[in-house]
Each structure stands twice: as structure tokens, then as C-alpha cells.
PDB file of N, CA and C in Angstrom:
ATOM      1  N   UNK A   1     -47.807 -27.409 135.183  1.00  0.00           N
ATOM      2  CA  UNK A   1     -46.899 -27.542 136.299  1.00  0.00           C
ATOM      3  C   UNK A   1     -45.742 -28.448 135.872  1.00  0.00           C
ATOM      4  N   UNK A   2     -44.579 -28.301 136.701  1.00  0.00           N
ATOM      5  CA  UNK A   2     -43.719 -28.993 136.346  1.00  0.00           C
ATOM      6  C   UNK A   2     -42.575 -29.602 137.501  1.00  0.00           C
ATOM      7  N   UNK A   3     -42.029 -30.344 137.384  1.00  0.00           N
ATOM      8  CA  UNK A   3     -41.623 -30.894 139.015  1.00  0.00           C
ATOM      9  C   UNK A   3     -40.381 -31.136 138.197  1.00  0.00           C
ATOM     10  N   UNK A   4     -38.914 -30.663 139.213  1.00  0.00           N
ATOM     11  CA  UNK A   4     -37.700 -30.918 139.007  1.00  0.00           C
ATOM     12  C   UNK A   4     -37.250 -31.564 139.891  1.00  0.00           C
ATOM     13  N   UNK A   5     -36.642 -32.805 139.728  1.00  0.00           N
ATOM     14  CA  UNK A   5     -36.171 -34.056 140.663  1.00  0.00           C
ATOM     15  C   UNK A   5     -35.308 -33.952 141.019  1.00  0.00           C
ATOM     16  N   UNK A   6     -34.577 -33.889 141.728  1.00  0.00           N
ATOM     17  CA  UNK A   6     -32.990 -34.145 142.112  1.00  0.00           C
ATOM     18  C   UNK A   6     -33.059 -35.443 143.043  1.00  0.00           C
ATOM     19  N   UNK A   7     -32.402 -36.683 142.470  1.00  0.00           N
ATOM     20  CA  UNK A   7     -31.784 -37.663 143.362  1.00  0.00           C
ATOM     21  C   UNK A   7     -30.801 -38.037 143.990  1.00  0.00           C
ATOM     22  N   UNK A   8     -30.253 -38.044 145.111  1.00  0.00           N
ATOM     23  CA  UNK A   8     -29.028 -38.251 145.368  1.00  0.00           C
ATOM     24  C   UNK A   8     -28.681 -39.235 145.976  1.00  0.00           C
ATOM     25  N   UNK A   9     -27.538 -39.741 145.965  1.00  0.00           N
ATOM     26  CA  UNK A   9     -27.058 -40.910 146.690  1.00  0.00           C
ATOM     27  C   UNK A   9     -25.762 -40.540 147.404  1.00  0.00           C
ATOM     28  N   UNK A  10     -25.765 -40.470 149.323  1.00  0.00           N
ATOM     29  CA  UNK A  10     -25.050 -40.195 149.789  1.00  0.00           C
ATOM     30  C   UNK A  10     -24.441 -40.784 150.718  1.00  0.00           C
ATOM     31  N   UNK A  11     -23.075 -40.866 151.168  1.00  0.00           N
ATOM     32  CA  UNK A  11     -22.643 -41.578 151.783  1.00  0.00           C
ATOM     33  C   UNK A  11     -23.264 -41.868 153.018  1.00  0.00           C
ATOM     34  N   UNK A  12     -23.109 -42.964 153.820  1.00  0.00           N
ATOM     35  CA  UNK A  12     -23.713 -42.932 155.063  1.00  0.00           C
ATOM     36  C   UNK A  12     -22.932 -42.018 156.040  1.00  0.00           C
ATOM     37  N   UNK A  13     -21.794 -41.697 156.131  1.00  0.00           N
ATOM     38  CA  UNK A  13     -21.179 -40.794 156.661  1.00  0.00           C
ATOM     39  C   UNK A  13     -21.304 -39.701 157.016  1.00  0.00           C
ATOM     40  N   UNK A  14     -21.966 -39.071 156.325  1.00  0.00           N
ATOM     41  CA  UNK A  14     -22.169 -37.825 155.837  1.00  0.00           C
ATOM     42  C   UNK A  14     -23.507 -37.694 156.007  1.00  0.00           C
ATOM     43  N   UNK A  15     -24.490 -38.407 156.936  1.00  0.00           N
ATOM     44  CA  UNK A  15     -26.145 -38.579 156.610  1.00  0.00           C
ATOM     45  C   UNK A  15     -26.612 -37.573 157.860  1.00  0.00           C
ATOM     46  N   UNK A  16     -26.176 -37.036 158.667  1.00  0.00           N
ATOM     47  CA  UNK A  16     -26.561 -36.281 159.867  1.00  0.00           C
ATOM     48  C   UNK A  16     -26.149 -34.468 159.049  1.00  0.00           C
ATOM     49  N   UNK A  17     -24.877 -34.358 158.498  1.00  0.00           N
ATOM     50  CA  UNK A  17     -24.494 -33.149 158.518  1.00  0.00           C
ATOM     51  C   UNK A  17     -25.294 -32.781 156.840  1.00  0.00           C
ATOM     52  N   UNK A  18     -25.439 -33.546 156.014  1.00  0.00           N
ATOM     53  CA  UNK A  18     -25.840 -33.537 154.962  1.00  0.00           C
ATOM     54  C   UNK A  18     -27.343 -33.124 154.779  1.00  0.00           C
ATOM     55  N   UNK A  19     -28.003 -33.983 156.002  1.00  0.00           N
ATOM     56  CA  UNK A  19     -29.765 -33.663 156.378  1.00  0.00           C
ATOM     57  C   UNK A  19     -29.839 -32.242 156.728  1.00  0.00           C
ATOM     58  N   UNK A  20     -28.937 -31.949 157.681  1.00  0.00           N
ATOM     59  CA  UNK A  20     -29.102 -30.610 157.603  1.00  0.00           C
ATOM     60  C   UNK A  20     -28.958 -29.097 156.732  1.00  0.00           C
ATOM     61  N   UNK A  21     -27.622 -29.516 156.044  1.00  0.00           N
ATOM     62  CA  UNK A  21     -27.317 -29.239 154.979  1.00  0.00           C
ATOM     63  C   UNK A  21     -28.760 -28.524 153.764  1.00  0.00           C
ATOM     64  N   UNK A  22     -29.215 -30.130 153.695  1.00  0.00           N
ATOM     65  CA  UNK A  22     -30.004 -30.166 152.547  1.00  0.00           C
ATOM     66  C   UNK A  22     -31.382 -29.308 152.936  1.00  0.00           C
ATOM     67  N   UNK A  23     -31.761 -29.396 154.082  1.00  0.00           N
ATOM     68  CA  UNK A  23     -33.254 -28.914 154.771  1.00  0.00           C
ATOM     69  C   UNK A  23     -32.681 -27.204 154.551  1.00  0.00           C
ATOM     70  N   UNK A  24     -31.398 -26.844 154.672  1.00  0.00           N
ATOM     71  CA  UNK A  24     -31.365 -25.222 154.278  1.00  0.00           C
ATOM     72  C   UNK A  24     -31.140 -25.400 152.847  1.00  0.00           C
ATOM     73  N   UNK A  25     -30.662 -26.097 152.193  1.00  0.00           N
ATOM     74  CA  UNK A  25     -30.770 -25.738 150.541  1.00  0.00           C
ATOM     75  C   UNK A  25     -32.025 -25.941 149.868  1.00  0.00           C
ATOM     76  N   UNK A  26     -32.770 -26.272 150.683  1.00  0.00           N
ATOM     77  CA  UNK A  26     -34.194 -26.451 149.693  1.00  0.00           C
ATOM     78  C   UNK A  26     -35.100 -25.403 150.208  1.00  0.00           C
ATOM     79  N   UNK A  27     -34.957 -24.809 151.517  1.00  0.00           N
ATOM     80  CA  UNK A  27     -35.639 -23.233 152.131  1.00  0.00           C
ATOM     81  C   UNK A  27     -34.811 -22.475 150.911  1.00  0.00           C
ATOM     82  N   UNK A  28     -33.749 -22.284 150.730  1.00  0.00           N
ATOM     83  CA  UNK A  28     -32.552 -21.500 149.747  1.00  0.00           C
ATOM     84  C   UNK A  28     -33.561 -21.640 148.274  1.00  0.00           C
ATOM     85  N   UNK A  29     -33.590 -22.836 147.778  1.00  0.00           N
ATOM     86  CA  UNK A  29     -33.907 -22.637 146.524  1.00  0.00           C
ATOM     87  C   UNK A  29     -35.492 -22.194 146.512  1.00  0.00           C
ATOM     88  N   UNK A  30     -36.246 -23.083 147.504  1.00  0.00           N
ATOM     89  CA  UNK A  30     -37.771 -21.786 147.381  1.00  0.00           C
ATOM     90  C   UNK A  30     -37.749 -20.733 147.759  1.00  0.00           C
ATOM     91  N   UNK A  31     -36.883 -19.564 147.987  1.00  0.00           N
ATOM     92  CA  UNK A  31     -36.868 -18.423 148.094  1.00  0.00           C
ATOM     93  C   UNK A  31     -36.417 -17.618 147.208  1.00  0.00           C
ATOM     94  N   UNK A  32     -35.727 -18.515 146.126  1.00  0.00           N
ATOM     95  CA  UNK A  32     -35.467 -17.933 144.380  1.00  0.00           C
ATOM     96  C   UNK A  32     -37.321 -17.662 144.221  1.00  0.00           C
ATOM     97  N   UNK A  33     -38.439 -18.269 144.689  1.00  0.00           N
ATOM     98  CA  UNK A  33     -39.839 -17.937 144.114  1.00  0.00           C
ATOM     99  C   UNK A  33     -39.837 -18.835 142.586  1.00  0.00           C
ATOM    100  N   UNK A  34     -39.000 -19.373 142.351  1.00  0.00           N
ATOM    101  CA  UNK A  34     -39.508 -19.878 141.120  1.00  0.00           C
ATOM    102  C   UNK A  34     -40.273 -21.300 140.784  1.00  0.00           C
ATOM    103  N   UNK A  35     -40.233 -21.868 142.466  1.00  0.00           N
ATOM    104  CA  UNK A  35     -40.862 -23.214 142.822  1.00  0.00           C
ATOM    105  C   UNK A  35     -42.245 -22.653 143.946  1.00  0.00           C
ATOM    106  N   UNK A  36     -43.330 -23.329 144.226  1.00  0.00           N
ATOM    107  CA  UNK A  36     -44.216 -23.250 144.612  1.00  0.00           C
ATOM    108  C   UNK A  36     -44.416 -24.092 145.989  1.00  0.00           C
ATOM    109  N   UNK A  37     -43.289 -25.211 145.494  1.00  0.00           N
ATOM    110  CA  UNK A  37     -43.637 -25.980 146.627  1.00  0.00           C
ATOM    111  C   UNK A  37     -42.569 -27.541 146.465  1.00  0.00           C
ATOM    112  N   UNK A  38     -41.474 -27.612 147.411  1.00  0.00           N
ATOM    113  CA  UNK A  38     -40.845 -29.052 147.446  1.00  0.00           C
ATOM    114  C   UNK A  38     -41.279 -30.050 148.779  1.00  0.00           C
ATOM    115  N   UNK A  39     -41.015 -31.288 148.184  1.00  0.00           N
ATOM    116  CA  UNK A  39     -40.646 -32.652 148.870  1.00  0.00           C
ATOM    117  C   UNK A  39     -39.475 -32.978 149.085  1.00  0.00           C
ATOM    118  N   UNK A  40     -39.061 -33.500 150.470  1.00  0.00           N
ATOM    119  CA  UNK A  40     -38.003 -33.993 150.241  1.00  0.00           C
ATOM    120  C   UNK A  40     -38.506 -35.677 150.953  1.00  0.00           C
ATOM    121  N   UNK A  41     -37.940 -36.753 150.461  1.00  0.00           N
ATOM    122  CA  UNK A  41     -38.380 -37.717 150.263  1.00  0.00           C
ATOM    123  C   UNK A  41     -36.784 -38.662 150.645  1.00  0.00           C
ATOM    124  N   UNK A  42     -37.338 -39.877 151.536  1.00  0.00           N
ATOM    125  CA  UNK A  42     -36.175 -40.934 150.959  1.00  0.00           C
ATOM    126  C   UNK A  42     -36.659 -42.136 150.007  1.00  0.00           C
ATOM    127  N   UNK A  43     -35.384 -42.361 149.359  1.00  0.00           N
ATOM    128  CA  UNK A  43     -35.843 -43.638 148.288  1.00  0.00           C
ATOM    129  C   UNK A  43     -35.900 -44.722 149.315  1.00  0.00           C
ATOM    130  N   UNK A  44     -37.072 -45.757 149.273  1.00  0.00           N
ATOM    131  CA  UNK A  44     -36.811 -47.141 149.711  1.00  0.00           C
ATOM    132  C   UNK A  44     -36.322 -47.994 148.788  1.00  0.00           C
ATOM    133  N   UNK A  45     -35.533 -48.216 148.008  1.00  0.00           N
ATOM    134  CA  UNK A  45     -34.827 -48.710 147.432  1.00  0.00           C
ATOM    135  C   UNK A  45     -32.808 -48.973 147.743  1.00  0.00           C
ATOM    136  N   UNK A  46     -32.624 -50.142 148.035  1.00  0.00           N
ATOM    137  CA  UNK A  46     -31.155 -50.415 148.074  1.00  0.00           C
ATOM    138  C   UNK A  46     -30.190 -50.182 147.485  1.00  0.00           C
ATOM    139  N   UNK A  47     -29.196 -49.361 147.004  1.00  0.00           N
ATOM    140  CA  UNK A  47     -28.390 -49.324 145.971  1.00  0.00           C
ATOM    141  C   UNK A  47     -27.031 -50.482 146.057  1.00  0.00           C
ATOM    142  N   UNK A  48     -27.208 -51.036 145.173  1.00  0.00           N
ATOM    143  CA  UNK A  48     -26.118 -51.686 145.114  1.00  0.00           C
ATOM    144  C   UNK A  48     -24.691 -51.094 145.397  1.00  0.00           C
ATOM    145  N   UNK A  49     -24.564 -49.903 144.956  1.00  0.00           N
ATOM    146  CA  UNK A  49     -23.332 -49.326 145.145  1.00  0.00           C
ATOM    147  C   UNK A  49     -23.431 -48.626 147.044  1.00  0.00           C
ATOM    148  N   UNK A  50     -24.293 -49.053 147.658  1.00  0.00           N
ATOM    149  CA  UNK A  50     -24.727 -48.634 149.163  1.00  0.00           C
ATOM    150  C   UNK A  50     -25.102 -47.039 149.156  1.00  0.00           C
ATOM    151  N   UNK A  51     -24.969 -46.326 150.354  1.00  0.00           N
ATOM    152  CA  UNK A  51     -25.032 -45.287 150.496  1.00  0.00           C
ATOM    153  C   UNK A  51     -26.527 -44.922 151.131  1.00  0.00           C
ATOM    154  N   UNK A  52     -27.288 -44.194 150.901  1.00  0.00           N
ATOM    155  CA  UNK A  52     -28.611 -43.477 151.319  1.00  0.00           C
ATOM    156  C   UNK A  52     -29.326 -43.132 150.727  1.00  0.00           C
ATOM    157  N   UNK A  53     -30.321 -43.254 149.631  1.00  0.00           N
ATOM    158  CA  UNK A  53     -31.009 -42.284 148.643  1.00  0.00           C
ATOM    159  C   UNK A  53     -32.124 -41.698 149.052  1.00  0.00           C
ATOM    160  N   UNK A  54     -32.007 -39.655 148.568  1.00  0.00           N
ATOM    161  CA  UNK A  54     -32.899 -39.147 148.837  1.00  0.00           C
ATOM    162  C   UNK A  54     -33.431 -38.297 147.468  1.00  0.00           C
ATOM    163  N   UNK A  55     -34.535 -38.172 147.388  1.00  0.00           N
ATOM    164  CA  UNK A  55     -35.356 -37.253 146.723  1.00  0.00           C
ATOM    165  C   UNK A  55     -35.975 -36.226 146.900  1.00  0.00           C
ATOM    166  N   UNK A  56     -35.460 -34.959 146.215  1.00  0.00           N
ATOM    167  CA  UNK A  56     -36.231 -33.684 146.432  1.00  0.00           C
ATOM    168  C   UNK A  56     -36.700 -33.304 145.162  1.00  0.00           C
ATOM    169  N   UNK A  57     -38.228 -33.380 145.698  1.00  0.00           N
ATOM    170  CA  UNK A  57     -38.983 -32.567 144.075  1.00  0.00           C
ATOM    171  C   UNK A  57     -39.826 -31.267 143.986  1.00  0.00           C
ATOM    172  N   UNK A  58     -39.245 -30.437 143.811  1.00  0.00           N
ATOM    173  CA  UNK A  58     -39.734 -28.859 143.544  1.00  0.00           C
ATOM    174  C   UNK A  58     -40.688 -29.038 142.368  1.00  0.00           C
ATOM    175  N   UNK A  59     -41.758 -28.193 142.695  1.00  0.00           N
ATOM    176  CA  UNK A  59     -43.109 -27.919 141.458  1.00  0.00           C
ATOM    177  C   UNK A  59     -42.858 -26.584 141.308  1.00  0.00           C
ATOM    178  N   UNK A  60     -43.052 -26.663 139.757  1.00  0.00           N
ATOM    179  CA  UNK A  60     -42.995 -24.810 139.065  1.00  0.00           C
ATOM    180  C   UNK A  60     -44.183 -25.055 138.645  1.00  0.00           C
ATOM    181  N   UNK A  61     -44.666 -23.961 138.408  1.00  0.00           N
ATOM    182  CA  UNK A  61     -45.892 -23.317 137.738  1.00  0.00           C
ATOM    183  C   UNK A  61     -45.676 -23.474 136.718  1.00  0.00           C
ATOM    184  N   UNK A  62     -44.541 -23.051 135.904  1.00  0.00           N
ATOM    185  CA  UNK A  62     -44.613 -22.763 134.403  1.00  0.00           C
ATOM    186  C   UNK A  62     -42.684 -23.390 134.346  1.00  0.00           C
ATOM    187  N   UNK A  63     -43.021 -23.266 132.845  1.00  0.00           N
ATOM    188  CA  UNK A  63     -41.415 -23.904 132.098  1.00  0.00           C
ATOM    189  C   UNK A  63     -40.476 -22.725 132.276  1.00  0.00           C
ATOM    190  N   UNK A  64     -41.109 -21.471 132.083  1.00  0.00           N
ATOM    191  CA  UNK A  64     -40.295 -20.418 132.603  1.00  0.00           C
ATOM    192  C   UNK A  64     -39.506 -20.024 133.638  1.00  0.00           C
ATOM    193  N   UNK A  65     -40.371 -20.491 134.791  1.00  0.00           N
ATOM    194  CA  UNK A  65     -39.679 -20.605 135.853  1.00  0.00           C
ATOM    195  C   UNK A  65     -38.887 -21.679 136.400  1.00  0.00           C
ATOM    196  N   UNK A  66     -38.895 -22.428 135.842  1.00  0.00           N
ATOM    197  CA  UNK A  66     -37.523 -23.972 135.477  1.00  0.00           C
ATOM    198  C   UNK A  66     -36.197 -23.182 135.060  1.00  0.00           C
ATOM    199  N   UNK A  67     -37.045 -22.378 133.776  1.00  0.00           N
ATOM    200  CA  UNK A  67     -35.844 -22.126 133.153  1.00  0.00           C
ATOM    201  C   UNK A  67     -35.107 -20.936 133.723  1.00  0.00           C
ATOM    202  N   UNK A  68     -35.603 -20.361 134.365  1.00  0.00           N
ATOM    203  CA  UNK A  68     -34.915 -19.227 135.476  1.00  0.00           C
ATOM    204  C   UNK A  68     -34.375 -19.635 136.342  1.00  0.00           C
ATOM    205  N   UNK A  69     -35.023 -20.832 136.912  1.00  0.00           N
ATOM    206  CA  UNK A  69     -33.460 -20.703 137.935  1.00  0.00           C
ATOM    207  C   UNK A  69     -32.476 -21.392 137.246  1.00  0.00           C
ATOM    208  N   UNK A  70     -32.935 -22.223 136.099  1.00  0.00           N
ATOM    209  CA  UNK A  70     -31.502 -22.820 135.936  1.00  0.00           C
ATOM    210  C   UNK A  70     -30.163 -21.760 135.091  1.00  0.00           C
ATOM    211  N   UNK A  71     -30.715 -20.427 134.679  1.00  0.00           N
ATOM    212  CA  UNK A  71     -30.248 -19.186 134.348  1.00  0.00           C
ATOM    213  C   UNK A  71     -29.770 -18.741 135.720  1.00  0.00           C
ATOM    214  N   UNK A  72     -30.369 -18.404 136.357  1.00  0.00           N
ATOM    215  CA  UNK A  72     -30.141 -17.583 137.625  1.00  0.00           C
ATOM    216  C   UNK A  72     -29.553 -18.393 138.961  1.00  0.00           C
ATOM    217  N   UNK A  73     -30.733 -19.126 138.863  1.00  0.00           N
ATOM    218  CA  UNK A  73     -29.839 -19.619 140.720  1.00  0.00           C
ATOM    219  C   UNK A  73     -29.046 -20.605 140.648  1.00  0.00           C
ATOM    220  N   UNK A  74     -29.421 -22.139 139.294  1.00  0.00           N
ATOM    221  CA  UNK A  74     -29.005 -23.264 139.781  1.00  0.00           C
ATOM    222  C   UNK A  74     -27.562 -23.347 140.133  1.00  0.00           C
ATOM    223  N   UNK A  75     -26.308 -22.687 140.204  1.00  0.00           N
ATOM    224  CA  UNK A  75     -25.142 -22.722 139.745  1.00  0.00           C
ATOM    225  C   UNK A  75     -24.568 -22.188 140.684  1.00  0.00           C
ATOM    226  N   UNK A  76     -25.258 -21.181 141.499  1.00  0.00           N
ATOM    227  CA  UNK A  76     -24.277 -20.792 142.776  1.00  0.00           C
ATOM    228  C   UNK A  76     -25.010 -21.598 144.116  1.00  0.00           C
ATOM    229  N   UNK A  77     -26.292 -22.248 144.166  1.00  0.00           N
ATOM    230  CA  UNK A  77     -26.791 -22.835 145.007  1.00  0.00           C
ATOM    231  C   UNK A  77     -26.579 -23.881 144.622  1.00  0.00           C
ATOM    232  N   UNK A  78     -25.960 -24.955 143.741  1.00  0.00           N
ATOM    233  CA  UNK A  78     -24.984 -25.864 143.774  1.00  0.00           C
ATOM    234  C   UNK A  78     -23.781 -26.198 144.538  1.00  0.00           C
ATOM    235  N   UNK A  79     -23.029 -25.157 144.170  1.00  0.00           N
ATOM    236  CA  UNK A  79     -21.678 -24.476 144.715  1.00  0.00           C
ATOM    237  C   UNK A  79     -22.111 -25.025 146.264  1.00  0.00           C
ATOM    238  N   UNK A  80     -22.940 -24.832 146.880  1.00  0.00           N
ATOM    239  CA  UNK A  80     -23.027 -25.056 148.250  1.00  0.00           C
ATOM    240  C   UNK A  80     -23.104 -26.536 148.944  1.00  0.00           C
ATOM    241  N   UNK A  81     -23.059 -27.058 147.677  1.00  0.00           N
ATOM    242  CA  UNK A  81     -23.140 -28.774 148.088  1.00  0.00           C
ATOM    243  C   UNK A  81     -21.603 -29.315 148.101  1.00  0.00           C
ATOM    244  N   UNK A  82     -20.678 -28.040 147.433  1.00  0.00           N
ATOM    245  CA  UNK A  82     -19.677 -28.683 147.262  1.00  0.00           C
ATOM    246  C   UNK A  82     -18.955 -28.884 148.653  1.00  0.00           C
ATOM    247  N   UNK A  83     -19.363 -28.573 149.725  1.00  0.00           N
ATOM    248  CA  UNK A  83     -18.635 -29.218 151.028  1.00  0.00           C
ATOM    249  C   UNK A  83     -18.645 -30.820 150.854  1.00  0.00           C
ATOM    250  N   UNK A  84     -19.397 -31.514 150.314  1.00  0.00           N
ATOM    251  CA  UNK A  84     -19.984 -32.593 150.087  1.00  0.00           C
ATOM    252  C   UNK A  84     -19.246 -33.637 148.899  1.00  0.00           C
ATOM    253  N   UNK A  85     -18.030 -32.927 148.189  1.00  0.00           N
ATOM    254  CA  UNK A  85     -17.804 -33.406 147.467  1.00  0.00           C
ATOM    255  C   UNK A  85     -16.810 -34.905 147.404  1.00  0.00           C
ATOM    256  N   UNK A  86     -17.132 -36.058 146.631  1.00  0.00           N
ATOM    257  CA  UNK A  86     -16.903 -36.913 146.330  1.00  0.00           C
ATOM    258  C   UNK A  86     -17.834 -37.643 147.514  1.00  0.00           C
ATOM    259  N   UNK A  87     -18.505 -37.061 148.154  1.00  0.00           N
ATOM    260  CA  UNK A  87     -19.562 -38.354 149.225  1.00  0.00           C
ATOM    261  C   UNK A  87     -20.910 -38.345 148.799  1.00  0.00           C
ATOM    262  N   UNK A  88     -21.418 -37.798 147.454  1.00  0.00           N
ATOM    263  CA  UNK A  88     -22.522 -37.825 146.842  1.00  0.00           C
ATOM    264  C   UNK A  88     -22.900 -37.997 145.376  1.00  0.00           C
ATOM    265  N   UNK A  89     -23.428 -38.753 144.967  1.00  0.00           N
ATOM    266  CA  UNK A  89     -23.824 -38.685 143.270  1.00  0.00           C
ATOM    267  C   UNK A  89     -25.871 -37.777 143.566  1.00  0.00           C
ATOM    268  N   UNK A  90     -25.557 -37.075 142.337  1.00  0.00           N
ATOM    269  CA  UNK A  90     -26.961 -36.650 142.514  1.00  0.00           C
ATOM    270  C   UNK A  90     -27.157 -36.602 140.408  1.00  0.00           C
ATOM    271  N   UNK A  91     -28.530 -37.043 140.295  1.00  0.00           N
ATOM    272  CA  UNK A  91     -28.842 -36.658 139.083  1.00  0.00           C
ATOM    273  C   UNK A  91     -30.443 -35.904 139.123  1.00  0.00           C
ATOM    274  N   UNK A  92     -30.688 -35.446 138.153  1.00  0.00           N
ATOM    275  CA  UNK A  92     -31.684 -34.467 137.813  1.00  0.00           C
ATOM    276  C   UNK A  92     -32.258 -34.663 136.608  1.00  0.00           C
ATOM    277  N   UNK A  93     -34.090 -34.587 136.836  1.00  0.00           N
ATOM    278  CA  UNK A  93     -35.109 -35.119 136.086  1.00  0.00           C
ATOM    279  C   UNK A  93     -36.086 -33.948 136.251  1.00  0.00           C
ATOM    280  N   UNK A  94     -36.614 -33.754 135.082  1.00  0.00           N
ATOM    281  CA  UNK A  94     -37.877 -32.726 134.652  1.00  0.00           C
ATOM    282  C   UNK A  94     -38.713 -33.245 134.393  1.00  0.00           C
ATOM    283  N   UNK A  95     -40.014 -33.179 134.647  1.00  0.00           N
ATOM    284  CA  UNK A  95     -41.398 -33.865 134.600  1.00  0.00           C
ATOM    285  C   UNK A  95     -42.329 -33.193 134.693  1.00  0.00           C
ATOM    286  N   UNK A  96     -43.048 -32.998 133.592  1.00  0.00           N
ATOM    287  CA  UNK A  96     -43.978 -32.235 133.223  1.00  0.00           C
ATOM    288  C   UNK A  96     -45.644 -32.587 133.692  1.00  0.00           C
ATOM    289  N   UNK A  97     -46.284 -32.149 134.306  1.00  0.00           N
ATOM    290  CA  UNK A  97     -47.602 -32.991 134.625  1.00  0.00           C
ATOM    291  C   UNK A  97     -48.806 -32.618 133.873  1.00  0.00           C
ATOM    292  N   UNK A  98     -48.973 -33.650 133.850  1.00  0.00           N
ATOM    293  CA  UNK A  98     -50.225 -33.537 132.602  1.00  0.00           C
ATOM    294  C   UNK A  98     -51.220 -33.816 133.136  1.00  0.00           C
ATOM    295  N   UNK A  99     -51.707 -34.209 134.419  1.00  0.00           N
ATOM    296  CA  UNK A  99     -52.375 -33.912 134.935  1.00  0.00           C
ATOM    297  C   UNK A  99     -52.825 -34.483 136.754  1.00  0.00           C
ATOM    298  N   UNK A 100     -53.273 -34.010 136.984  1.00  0.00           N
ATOM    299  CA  UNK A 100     -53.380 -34.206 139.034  1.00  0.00           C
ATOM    300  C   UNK A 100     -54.867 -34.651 139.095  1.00  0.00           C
ATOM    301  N   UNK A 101     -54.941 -35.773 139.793  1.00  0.00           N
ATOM    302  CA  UNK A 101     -55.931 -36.408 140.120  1.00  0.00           C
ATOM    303  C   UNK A 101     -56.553 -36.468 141.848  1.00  0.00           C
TER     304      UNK A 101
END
């Protein structure tokens, strides 16, 4: 299994239209089928630079299907965040699990 992170840090401004936003882009990206199952999560952590931090982590089955959407979907279901632009930093982490307890 494998879990793809996306973190973002978003303005407070933007925290009502953005929630919603985000709750249809993550129905959007599990309906590519190439995730099994996401979280969406807030960070309790403060950023110095302010803002809001949230976490969404999608589980794949396999590396294959990582690597498909980032072939296939990641790039136009991006595109859809761009209403959003300059009121968000987001970065992205792959994590492989080695095992579930």
C-alpha cells in the first residue's frame, strides 16, 4: 500500500469556500479508482507564516496506481485548485507502508 500526502497551507480567507472546494476534489480524485480510500485531516500545528493547515492522504494499493494518476489525472484535477491561486502553498509526499498494525 501506499499513501500520497498532500499538505496545504491556506489562507484564512479562503477557509469556508476552500472546505468545500476540497470535500469535491477528493470525491473527484477517488473516482479516478486509483485510491481506495482518503483522509482529510487538519494539522494541529501553528505555522509561523499563519494560515490553516490541512492534510489529505489517499491509500493506493499498488505503485502503479500512484503512478497512473499522476500520468492521467493529477494535472487536470489540479487545474481545479487554481481558483485558489496565490491563497495556498500545498506540497506532496509518498509513503510507502511497510506495514499496518
Amino acid at each position: 500500500m501506499y499513501i500520497y500526502n498532500v499538505t496545504i497551507n491556506i489562507d484564512e480567507s479562503i477557509q469556508e469556500p476552500w472546505i468545500k472546494w476540497i470535500d469535491k476534489h477528493i470525491k473527484d480524485v477517488l473516482a479516478t479508482k486509483r485510491f481506495v480510500s482518503a483522509k482529510f485531516t487538519r494539522v494541529l500545528v501553528e505555522e509561523e507564516m499563519g494560515g490553516i493547515t490541512y492534510s489529505v492522504q489517499y491509500t493506493a494499493k499498488t505503485r502503479q496506481d500512484l503512478d497512473n494518476y499522476y500520468k492521467y489525472d493529477a494535472d487536470a484535477l489540479r487545474k481545479d485548485g487554481e481558483i485558489f491561486k496565490g491563497k495556498f502553498v500545498a506540497f506532496r509526499t509518498e509513503l510507502e507502508v511497510i506495514k499496518d498494525y
